[in-house]
Protein backbone atom coordinates (compact mmCIF):
# COMPACT_ATOMS: atom_id res chain seq x y z
CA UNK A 1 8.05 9.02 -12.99
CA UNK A 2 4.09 9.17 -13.58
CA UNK A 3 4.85 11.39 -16.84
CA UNK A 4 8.06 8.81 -18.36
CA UNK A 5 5.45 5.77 -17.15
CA UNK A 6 2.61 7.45 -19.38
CA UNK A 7 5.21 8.26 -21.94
CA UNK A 8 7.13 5.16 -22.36
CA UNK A 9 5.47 2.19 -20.21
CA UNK A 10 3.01 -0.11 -20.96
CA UNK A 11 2.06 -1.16 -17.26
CA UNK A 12 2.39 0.58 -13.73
CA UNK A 13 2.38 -1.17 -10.87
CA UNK A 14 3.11 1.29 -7.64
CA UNK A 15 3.24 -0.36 -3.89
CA UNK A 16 0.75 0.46 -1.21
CA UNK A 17 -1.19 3.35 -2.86
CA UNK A 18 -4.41 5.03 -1.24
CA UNK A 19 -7.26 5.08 -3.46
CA UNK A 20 -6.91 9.02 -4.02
CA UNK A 21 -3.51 8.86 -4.65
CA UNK A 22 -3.68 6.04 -6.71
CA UNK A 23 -6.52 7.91 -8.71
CA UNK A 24 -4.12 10.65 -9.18
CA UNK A 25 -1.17 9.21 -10.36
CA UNK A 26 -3.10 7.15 -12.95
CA UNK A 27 -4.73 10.35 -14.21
CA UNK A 28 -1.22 11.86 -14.82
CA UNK A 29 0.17 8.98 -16.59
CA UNK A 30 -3.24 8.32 -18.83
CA UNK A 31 -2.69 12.05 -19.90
CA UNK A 32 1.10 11.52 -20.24
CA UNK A 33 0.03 8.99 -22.59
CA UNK A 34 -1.95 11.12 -24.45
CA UNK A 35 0.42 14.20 -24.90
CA UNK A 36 2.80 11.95 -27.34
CA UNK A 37 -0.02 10.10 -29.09
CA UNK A 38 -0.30 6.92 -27.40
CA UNK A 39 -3.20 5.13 -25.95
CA UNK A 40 -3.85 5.19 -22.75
CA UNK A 41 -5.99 2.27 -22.35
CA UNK A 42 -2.61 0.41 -23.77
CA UNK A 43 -1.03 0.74 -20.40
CA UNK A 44 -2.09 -1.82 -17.41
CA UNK A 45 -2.54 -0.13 -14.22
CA UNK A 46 -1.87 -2.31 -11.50
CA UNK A 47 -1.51 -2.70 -7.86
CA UNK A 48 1.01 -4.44 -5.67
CA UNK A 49 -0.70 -3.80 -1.68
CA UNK A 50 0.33 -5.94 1.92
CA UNK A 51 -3.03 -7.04 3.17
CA UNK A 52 -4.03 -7.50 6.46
CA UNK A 53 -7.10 -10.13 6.36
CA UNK A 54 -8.87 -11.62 9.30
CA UNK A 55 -12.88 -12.62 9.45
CA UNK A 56 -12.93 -10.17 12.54
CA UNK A 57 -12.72 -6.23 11.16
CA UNK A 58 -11.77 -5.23 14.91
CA UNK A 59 -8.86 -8.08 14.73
CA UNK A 60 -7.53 -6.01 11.49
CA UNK A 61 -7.67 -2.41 13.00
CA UNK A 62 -5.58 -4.40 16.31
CA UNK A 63 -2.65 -5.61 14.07
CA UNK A 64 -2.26 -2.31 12.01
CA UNK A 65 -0.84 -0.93 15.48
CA UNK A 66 1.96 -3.69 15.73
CA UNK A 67 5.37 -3.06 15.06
CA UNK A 68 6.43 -4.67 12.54
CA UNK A 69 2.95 -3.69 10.79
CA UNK A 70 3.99 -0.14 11.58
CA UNK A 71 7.47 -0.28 10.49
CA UNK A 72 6.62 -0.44 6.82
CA UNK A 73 5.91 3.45 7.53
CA UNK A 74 9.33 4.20 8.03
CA UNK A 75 9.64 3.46 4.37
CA UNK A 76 7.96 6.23 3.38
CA UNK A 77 8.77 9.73 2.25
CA UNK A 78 8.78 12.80 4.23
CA UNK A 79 6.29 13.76 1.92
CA UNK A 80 3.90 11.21 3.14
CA UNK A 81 4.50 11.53 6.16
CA UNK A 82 3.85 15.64 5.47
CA UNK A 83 0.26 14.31 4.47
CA UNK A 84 -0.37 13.59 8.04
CA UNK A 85 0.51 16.84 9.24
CA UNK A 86 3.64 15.49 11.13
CA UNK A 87 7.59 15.14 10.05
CA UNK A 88 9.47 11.74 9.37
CA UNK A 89 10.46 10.02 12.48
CA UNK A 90 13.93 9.60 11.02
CA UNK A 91 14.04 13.24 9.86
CA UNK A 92 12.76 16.54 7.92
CA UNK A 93 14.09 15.39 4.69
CA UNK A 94 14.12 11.60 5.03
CA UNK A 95 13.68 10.02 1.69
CA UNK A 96 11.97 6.55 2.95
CA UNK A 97 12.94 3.36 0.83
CA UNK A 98 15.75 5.47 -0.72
CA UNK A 99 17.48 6.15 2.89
CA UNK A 100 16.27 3.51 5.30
CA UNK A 101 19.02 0.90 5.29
CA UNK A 102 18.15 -0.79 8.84
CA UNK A 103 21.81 -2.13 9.75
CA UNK A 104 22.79 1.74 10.26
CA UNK A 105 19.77 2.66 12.58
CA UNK A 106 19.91 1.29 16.31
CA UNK A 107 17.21 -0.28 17.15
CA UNK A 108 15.80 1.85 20.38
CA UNK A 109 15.87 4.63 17.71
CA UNK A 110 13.73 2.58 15.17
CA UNK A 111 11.25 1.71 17.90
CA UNK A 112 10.82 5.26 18.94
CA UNK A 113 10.31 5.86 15.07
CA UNK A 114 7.63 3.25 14.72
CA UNK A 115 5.62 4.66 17.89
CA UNK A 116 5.61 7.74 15.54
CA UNK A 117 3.89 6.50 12.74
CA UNK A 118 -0.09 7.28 12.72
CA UNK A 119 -2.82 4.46 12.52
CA UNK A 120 -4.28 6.17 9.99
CA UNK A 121 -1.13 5.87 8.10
CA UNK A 122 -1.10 2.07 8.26
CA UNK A 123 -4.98 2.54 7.64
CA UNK A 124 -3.55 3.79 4.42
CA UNK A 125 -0.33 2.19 3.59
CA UNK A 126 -2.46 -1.39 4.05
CA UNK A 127 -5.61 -3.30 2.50
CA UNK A 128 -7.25 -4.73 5.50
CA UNK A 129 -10.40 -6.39 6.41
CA UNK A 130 -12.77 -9.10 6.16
CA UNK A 131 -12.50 -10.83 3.33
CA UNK A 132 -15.62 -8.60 1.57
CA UNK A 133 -14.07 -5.90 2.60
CA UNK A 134 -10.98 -6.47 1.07
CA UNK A 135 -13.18 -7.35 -2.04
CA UNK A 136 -15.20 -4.09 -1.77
CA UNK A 137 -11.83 -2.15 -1.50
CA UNK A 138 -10.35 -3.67 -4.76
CA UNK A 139 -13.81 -3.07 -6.69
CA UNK A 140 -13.23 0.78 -5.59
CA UNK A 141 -9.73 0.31 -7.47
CA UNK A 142 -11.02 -0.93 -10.34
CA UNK A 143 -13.62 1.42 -10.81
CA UNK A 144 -10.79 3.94 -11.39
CA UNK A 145 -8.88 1.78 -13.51
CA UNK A 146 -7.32 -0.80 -11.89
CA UNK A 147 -6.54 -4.17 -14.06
CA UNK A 148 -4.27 -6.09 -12.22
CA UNK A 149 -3.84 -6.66 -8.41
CA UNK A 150 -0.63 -8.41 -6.65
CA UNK A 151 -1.58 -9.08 -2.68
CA UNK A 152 0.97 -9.79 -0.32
CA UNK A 153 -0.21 -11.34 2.85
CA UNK A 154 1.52 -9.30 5.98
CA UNK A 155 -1.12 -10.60 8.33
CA UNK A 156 1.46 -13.32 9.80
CA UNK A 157 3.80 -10.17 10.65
CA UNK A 158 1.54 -9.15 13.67
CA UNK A 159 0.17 -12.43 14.63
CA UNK A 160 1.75 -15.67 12.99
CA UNK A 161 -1.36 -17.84 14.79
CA UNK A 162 -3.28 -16.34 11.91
CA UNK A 163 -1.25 -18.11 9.09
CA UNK A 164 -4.33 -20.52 8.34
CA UNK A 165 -7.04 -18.08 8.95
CA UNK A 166 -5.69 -15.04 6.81
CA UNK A 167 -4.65 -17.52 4.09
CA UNK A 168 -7.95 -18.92 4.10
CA UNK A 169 -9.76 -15.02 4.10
CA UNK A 170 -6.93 -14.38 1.25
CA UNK A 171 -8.43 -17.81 -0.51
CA UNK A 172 -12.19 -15.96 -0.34
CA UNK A 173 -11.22 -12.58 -1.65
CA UNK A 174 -9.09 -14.35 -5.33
CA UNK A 175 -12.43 -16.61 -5.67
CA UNK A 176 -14.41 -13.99 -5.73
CA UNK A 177 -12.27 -12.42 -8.36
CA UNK A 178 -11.56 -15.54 -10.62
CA UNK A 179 -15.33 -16.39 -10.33
């Protein structure tokens, strides 16, 4: 997909990205790009990331390790989860988004599955933080390339008394960037 994107598109927006593989995958479609003559520059690499935002860095790290912060995990490839050195929770050769169709997975065996899923995963799956934080991350992003950012507020999944405050830590981090 990297390769047709580079080929054919003129914008990439991929969900919840790490900064490495994010890196990667833009490197592969700028040299798509290249192989059949286009410009590179010509396509707008974008982001689409949940964000976990609190003024309290220790409050972030807390509500990665909720469940239905965790449960975006199960989403993910076995291939991801490979990354981590452990299998899917929902099997060897469980193709994430593609397979996970929650009305045919009880839920004791979803909860198990979500007990599964590493921190560090959510560490990577999520932009959290203080609002500079947050900012710092994103500046990391675009000094690989990224133009365009789409930030979807999850705090309120893991504690919806943070509503106001995240909103208002969201508010910070798009002034910075429109300033």
């Amino acid at each position: 997909m990297l390769e047709l994107t580079g080929k054919l598109g003129d914008g990439w927006l991929p969900a919840n990205l790490d900064l490495y593989s994010y890196k990667k995958g833009l490197k592969i479609i700028q040299e798509s790009a290249k192989k059949v003559g286009k410009n590179p520059d010509n396509i707008t690499p974008a982001l689409w990331c949940y964000a976990i935002l609190d003024e309290d860095h220790e409050s972030c790290l807390n509500m990665l390790d909720t469940p239905l912060i965790k449960c975006l995990g199960l989403v993910m490839s076995h291939e991801k989860f490979n990354q981590y050195g452990i299998s899917h929770p929902l099997g060897e050769n469980y193709r994430g988004l593609f397979d996970f169709i929650p009305t045919r997975i009880d839920r004791k065996t979803v909860l198990e599955a979500i007990e599964k899923i590493p921190k560090k995963m959510c560490e990577d799956i999520y932009l959290y933080g203080t609002p500079d934080e947050i900012i710092g991350k994103i500046e990391e992003y675009a000094k690989v390339g990224l133009k365009h950012i789409v930030i979807q507020n999850a705090t309120i999944f893991s504690d919806v008394k943070k509503i106001k405050t995240s909103f208002n830590c969201l508010k910070k981090v798009l002034n910075y960037f429109r300033g």
